[in-house]
N, C-alpha and C. Protein backbone atom coordinates (compact mmCIF):
# COMPACT_ATOMS: atom_id res chain seq x y z
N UNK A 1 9.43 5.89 -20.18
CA UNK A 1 9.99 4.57 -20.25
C UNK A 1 8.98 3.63 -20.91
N UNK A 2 9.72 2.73 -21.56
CA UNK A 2 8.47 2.03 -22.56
C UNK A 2 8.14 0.63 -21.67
N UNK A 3 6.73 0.21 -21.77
CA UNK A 3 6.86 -0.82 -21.37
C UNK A 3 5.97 -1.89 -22.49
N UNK A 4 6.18 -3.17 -21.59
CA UNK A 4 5.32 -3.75 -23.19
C UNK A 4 5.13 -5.22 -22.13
N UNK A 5 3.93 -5.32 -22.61
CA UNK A 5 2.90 -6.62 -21.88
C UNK A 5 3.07 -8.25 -22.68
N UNK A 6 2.98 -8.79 -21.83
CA UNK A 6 2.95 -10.04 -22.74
C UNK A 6 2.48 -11.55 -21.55
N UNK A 7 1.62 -12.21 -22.03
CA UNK A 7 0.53 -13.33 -21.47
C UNK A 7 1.57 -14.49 -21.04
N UNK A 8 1.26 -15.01 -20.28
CA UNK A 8 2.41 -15.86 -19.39
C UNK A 8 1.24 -17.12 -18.98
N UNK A 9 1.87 -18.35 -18.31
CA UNK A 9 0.31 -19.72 -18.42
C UNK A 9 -0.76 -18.69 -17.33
N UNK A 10 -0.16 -18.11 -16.49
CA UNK A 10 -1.34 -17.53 -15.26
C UNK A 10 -0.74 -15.89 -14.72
N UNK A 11 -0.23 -15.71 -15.68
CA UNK A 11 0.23 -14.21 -15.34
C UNK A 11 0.70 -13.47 -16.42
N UNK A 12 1.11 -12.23 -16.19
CA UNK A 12 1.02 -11.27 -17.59
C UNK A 12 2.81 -11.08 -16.64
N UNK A 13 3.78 -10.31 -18.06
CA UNK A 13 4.70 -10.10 -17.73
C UNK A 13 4.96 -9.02 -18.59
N UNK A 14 5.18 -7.86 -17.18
CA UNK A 14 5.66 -6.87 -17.89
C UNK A 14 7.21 -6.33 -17.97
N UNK A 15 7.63 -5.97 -18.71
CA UNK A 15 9.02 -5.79 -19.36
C UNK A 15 8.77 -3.84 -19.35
N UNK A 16 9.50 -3.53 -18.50
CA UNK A 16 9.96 -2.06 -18.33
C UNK A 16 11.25 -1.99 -18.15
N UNK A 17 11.85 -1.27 -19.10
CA UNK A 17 13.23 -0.57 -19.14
C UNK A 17 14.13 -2.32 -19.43
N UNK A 18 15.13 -2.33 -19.10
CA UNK A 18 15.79 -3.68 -18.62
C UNK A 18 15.37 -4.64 -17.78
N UNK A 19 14.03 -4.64 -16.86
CA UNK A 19 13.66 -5.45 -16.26
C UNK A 19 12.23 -5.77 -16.64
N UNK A 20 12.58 -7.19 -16.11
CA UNK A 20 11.37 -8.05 -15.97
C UNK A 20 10.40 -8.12 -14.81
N UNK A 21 8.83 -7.85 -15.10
CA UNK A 21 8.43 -8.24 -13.69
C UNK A 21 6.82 -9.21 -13.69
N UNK A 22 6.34 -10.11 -12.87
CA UNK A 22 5.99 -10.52 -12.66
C UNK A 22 4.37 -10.16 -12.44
N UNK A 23 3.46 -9.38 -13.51
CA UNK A 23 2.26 -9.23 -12.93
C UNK A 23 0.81 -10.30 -12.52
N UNK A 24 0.50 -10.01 -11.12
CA UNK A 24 -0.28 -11.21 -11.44
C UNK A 24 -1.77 -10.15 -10.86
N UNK A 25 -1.77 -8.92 -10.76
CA UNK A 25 -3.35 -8.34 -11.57
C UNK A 25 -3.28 -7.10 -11.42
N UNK A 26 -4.32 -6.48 -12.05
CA UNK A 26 -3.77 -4.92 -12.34
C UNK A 26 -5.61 -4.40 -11.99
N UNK A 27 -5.05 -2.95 -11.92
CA UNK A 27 -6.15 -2.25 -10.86
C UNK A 27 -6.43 -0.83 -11.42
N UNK A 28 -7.78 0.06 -11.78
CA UNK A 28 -7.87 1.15 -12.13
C UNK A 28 -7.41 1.67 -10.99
N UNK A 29 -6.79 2.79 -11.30
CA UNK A 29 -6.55 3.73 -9.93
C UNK A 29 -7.79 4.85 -9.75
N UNK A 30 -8.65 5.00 -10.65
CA UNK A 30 -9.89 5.50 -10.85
C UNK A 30 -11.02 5.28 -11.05
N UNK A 31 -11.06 4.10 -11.14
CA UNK A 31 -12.35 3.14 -11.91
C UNK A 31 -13.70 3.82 -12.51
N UNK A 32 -14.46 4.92 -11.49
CA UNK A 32 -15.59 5.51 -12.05
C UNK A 32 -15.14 6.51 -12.60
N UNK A 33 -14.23 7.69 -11.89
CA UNK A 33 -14.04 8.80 -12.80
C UNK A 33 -13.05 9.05 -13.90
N UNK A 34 -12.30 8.04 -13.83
CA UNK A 34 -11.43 7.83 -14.85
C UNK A 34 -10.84 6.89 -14.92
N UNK A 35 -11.91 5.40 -15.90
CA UNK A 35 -11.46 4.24 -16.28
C UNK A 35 -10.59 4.30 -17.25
N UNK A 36 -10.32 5.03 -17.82
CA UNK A 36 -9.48 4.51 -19.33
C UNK A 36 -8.09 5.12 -19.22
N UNK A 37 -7.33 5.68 -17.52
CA UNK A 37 -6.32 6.21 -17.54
C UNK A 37 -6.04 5.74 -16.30
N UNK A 38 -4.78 5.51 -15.97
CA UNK A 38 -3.92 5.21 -14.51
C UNK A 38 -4.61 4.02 -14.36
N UNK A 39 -3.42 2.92 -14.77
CA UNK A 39 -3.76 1.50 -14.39
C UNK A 39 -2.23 1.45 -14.00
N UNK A 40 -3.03 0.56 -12.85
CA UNK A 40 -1.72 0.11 -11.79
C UNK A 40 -1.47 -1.56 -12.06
N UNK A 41 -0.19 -2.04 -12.14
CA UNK A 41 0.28 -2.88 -12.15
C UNK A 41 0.53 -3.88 -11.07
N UNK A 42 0.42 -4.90 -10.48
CA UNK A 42 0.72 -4.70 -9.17
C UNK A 42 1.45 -6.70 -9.38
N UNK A 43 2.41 -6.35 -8.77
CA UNK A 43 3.11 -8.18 -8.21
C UNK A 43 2.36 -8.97 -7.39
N UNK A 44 3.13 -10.19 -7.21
CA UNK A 44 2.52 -11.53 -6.71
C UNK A 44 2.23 -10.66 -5.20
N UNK A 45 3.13 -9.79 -4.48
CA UNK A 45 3.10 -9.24 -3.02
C UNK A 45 1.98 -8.13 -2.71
N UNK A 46 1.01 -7.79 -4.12
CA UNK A 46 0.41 -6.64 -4.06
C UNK A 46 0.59 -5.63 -4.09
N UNK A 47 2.09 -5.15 -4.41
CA UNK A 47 2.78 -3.82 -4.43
C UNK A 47 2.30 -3.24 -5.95
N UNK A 48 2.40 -2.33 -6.35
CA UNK A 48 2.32 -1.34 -7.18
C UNK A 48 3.73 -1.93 -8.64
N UNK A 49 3.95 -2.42 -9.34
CA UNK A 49 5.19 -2.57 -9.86
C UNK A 49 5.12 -1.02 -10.64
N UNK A 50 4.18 -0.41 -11.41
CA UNK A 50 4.18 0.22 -12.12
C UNK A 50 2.80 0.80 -12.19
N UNK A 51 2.49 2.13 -12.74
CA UNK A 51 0.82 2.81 -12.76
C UNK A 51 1.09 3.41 -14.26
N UNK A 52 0.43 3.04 -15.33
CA UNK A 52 0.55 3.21 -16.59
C UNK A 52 -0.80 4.37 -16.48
N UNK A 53 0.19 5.52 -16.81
CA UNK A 53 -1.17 7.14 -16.99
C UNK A 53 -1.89 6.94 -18.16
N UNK A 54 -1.10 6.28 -19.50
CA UNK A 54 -2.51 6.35 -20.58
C UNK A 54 -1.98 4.86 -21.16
N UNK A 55 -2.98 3.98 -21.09
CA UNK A 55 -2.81 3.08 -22.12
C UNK A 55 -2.84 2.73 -23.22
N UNK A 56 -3.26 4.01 -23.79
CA UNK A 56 -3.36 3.86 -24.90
C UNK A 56 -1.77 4.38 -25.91
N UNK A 57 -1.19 4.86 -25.08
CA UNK A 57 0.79 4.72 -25.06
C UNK A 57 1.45 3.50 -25.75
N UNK A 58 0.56 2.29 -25.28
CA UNK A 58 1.13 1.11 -25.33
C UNK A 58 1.11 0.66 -26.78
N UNK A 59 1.92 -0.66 -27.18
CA UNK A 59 1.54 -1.25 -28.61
C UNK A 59 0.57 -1.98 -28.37
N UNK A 60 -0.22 -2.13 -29.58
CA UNK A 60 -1.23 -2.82 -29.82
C UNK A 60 -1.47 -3.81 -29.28
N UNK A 61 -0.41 -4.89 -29.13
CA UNK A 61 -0.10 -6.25 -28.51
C UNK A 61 -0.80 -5.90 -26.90
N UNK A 62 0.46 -5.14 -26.58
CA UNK A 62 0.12 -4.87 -24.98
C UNK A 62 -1.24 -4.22 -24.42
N UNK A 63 -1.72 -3.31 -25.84
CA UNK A 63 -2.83 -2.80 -25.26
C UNK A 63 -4.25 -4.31 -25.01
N UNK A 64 -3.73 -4.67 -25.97
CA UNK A 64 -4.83 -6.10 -26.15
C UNK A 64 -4.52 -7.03 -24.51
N UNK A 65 -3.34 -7.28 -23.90
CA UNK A 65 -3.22 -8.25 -22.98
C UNK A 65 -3.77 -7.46 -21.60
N UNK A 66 -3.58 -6.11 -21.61
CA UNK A 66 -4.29 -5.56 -20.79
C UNK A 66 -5.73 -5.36 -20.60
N UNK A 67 -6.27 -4.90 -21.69
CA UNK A 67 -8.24 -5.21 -21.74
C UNK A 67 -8.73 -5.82 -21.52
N UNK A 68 -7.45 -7.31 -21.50
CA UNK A 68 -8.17 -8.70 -21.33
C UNK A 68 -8.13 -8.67 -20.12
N UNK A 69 -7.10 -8.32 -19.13
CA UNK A 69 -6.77 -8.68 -17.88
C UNK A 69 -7.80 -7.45 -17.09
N UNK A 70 -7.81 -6.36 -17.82
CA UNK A 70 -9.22 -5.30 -17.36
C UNK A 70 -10.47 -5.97 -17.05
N UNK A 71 -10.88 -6.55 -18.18
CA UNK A 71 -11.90 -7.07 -18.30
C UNK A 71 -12.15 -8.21 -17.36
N UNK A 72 -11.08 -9.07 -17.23
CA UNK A 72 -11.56 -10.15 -15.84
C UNK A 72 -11.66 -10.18 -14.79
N UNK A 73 -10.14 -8.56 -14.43
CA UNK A 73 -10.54 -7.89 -12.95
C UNK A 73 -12.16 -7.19 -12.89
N UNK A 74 -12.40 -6.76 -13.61
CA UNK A 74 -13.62 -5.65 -13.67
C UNK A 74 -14.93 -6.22 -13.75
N UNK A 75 -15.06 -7.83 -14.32
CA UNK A 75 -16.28 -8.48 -14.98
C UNK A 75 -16.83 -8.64 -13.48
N UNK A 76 -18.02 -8.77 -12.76
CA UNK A 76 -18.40 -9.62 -11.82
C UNK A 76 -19.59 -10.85 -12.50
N UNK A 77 -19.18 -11.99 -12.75
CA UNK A 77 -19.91 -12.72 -12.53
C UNK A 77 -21.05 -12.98 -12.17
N UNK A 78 -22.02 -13.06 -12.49
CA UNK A 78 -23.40 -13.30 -11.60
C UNK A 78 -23.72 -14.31 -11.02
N UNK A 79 -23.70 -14.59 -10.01
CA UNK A 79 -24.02 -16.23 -8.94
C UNK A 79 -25.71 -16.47 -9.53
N UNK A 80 -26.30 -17.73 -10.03
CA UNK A 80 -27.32 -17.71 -10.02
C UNK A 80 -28.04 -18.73 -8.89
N UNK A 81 -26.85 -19.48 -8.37
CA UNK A 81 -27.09 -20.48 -7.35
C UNK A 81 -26.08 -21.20 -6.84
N UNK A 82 -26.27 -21.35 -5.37
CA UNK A 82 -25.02 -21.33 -4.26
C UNK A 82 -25.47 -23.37 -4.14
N UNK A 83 -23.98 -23.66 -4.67
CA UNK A 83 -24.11 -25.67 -4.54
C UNK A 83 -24.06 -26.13 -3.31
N UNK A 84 -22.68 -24.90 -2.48
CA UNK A 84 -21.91 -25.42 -1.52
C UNK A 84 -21.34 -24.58 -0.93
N UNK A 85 -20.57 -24.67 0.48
CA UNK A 85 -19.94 -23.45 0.85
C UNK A 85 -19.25 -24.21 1.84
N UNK A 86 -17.82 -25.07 1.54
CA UNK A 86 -17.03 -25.78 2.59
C UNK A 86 -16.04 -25.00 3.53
N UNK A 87 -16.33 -25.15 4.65
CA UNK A 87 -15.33 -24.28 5.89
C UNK A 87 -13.77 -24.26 5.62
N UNK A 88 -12.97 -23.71 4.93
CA UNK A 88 -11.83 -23.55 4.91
C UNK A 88 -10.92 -22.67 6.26
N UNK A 89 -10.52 -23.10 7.15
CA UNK A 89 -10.44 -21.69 8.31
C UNK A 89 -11.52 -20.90 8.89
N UNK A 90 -10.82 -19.65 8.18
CA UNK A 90 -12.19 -18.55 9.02
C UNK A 90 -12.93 -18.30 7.62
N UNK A 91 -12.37 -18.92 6.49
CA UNK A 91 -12.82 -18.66 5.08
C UNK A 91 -13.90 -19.55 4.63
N UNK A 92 -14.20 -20.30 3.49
CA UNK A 92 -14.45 -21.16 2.84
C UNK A 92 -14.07 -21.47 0.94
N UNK A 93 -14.59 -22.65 0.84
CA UNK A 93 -14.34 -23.08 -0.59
C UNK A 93 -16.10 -22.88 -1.17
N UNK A 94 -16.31 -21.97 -2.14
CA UNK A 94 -17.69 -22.10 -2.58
C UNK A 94 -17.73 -22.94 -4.09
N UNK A 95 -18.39 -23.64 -4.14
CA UNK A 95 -18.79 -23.62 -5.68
C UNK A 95 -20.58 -23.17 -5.52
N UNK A 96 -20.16 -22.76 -7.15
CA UNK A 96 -21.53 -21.91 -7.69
C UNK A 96 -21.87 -22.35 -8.84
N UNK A 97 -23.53 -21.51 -9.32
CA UNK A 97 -23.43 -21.74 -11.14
C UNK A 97 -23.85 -20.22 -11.13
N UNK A 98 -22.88 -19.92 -12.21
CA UNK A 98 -23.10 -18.61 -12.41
C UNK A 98 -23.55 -18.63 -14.20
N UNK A 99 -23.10 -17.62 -14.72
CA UNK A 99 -23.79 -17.12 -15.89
C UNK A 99 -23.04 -18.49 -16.86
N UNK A 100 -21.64 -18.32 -16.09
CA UNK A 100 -20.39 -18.68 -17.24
C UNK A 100 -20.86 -20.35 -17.15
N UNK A 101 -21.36 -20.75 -16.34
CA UNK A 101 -21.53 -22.31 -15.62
C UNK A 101 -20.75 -22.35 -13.84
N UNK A 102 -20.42 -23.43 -13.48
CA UNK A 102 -19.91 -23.94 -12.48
C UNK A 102 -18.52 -23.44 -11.86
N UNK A 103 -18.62 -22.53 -11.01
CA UNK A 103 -17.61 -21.84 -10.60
C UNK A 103 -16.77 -22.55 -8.95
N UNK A 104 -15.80 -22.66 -9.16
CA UNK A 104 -15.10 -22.89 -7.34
C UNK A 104 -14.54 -21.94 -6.84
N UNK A 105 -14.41 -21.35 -5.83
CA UNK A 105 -13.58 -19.98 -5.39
C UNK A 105 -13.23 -20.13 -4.28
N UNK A 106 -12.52 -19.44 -3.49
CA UNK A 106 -12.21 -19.12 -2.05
C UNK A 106 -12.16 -18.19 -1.30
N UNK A 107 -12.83 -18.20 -0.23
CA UNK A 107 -13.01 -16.73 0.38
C UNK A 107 -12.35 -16.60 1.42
N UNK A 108 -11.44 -15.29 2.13
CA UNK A 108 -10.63 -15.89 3.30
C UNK A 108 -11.57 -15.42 4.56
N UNK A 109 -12.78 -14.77 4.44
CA UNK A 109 -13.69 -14.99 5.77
C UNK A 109 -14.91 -14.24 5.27
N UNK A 110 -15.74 -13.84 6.37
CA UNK A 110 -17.13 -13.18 6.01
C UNK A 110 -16.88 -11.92 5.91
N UNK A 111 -15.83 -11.10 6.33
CA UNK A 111 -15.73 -9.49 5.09
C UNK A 111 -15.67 -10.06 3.72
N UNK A 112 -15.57 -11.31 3.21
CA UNK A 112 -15.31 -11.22 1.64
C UNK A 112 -16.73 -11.00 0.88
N UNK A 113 -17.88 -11.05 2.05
CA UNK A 113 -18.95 -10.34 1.42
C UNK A 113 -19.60 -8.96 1.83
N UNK A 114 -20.20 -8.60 0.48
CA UNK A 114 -20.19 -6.85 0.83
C UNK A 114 -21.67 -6.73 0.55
N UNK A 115 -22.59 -6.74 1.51
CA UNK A 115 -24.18 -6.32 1.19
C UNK A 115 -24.37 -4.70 1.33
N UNK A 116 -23.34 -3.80 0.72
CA UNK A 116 -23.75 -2.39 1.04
C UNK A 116 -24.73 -1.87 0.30
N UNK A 117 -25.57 -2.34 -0.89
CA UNK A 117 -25.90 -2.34 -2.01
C UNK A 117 -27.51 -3.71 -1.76
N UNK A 118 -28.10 -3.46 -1.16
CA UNK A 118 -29.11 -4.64 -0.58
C UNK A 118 -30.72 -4.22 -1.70
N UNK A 119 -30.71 -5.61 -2.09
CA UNK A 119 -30.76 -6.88 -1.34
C UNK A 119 -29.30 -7.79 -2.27
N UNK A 120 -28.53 -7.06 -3.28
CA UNK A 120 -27.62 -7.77 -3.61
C UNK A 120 -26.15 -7.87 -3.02
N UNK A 121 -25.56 -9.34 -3.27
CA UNK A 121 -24.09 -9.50 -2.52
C UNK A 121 -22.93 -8.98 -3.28
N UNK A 122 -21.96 -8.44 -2.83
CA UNK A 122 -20.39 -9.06 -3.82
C UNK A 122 -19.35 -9.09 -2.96
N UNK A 123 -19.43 -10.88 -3.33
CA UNK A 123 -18.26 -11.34 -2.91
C UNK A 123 -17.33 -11.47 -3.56
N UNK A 124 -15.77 -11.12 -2.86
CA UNK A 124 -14.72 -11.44 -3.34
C UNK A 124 -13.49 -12.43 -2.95
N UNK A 125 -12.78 -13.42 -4.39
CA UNK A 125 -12.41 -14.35 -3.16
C UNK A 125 -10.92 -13.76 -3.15
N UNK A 126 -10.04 -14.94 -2.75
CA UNK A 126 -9.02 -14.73 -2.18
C UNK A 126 -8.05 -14.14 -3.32
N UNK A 127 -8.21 -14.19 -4.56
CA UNK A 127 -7.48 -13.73 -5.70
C UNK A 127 -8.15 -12.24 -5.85
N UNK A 128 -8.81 -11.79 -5.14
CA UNK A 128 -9.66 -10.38 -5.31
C UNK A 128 -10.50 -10.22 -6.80
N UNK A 129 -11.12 -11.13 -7.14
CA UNK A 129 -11.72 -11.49 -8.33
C UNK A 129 -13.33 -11.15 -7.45
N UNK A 130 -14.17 -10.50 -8.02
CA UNK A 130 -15.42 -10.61 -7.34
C UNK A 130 -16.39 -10.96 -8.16
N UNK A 131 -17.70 -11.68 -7.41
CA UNK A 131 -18.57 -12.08 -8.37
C UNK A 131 -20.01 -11.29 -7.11
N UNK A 132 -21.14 -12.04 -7.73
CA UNK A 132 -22.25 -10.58 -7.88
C UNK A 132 -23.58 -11.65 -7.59
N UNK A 133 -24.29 -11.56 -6.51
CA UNK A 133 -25.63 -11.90 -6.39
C UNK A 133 -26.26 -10.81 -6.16
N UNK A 134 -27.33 -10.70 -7.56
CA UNK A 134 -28.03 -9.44 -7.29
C UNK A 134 -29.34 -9.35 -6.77
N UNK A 135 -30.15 -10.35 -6.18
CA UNK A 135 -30.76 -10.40 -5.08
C UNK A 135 -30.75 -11.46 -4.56
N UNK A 136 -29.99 -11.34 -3.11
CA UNK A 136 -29.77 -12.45 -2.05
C UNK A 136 -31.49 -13.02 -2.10
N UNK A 137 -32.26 -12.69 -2.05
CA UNK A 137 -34.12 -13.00 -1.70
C UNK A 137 -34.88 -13.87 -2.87
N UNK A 138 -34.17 -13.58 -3.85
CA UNK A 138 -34.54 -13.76 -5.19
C UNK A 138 -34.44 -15.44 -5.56
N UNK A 139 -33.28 -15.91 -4.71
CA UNK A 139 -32.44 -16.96 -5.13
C UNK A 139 -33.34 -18.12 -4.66
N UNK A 140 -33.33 -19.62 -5.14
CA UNK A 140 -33.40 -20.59 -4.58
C UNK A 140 -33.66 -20.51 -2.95
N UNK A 141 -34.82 -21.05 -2.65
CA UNK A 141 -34.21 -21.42 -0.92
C UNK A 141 -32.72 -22.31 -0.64
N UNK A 142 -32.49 -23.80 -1.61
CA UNK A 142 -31.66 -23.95 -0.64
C UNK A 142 -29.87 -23.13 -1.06
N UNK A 143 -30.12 -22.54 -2.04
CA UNK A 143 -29.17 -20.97 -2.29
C UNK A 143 -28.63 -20.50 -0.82
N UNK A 144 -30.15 -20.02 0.13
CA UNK A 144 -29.77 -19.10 0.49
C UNK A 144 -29.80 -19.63 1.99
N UNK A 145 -30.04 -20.81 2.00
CA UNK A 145 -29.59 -21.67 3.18
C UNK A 145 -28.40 -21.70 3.83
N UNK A 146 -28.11 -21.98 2.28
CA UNK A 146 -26.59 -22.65 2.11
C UNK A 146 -25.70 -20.90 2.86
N UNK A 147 -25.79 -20.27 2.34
CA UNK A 147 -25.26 -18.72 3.31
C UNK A 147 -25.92 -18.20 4.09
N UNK A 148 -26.91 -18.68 4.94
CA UNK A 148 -27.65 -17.89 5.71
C UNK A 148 -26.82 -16.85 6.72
N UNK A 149 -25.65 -18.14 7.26
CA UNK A 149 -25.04 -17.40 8.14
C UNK A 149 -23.96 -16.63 8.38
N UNK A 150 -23.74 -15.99 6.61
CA UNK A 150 -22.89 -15.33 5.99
C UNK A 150 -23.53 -14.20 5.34
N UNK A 151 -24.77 -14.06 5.63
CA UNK A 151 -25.07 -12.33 4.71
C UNK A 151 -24.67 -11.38 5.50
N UNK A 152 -24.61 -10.56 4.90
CA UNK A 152 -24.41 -9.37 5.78
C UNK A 152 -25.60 -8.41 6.39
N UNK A 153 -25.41 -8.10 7.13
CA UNK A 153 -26.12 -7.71 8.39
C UNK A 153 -27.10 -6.30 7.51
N UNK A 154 -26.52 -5.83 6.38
CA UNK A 154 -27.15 -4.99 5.68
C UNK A 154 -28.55 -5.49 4.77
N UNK A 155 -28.18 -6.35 4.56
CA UNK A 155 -29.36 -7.31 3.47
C UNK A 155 -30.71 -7.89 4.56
N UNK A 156 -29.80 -8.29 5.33
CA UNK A 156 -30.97 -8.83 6.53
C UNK A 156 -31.61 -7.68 7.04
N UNK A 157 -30.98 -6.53 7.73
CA UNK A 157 -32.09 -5.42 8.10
C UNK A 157 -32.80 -4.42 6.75
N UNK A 158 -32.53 -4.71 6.20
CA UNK A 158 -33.07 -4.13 4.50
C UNK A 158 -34.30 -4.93 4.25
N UNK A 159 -34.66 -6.42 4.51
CA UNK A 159 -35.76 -7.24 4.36
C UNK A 159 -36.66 -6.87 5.68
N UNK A 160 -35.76 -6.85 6.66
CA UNK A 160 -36.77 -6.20 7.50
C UNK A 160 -37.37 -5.38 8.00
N UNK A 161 -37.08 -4.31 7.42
CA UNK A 161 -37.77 -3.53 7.05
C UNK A 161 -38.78 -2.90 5.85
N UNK A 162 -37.98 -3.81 5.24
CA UNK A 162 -39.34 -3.79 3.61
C UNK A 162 -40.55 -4.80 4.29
N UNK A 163 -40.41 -5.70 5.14
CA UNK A 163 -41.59 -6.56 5.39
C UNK A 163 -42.43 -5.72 6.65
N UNK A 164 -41.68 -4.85 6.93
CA UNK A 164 -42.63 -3.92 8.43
C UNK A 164 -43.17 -3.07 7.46
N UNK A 165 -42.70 -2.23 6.23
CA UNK A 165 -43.22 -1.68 5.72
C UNK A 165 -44.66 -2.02 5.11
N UNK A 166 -44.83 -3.33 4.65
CA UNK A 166 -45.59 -3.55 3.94
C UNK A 166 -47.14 -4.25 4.71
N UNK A 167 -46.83 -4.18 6.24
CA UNK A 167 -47.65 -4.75 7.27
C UNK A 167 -48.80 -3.65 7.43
């Protein structure tokens, strides 16, 4: 079945068979062992609309609106310094400056950060867009003020033990 992509003000719309559908982000189904095949499509609800096995199937057009939309799911951002971090719920509103400049995001709580990977963060916000501090230690003090009471429990026993080590 053919399908064919096309850029919308904040969403991509894909056109399969007779219908129209609504993508608002798309996902390797393989990412390390096989990025360049099985991309999943997925609606405003997070469902699956469609899993495209080779993209390179597609026309040119579509292959282009997809790389782009690859590329912004896939990019992480680099945080180089934390402005703010306002209590939204159990979430918050951050702004940052990252590589690109001045970023705002939203996180819906403290799983949206992942220190498995220490001493660096990645957080993701509520659009599942993630961005990338690659050393929480590295940063500004008042950076890391500003999240003290949001790292993850991995980064903090990772420092403390590099500082027993070095005693």
């Amino acid at each position: 079945m053919e399908i064919r992509l096309s850029r919308r003000e904040d969403h991509i719309e894909a056109v399969i068979g007779d219908n129209v559908h609504q993508v608002t982000r798309v996902a390797r189904a393989f990412p390390r062992s096989n990025p360049d095949r099985f991309v999943g499509l997925l609606g405003e609800d997070g469902q699956e609309i469609c899993l495209i096995e080779d993209p390179g199937t597609l026309d040119a057009d579509s292959q282009e609106i997809l790389n782009a939309a690859l590329k912004d799911a896939y990019s992480f951002p680099r945080i180089r310094e934390i402005l703010s971090v306002a209590p939204r719920g159990t979430g918050g509103e951050w702004t940052v400056v990252a590589e690109e400049g001045e970023i705002v995001f939203r996180t819906q709580d403290r799983e949206a950060l992942d220190g498995s990977e220490p001493p660096g963060i990645t957080i993701t916000d509520d659009n599942g867009r993630r961005y990338r501090i690659e050393d929480y230690w590295a940063m500004d003090r008042e950076s890391r003020n500003t999240i003290r009471d949001l790292v993850p429990d991995e980064v903090l026993r990772r420092r403390a033990r590099v500082v027993r080590l070095r005693r």
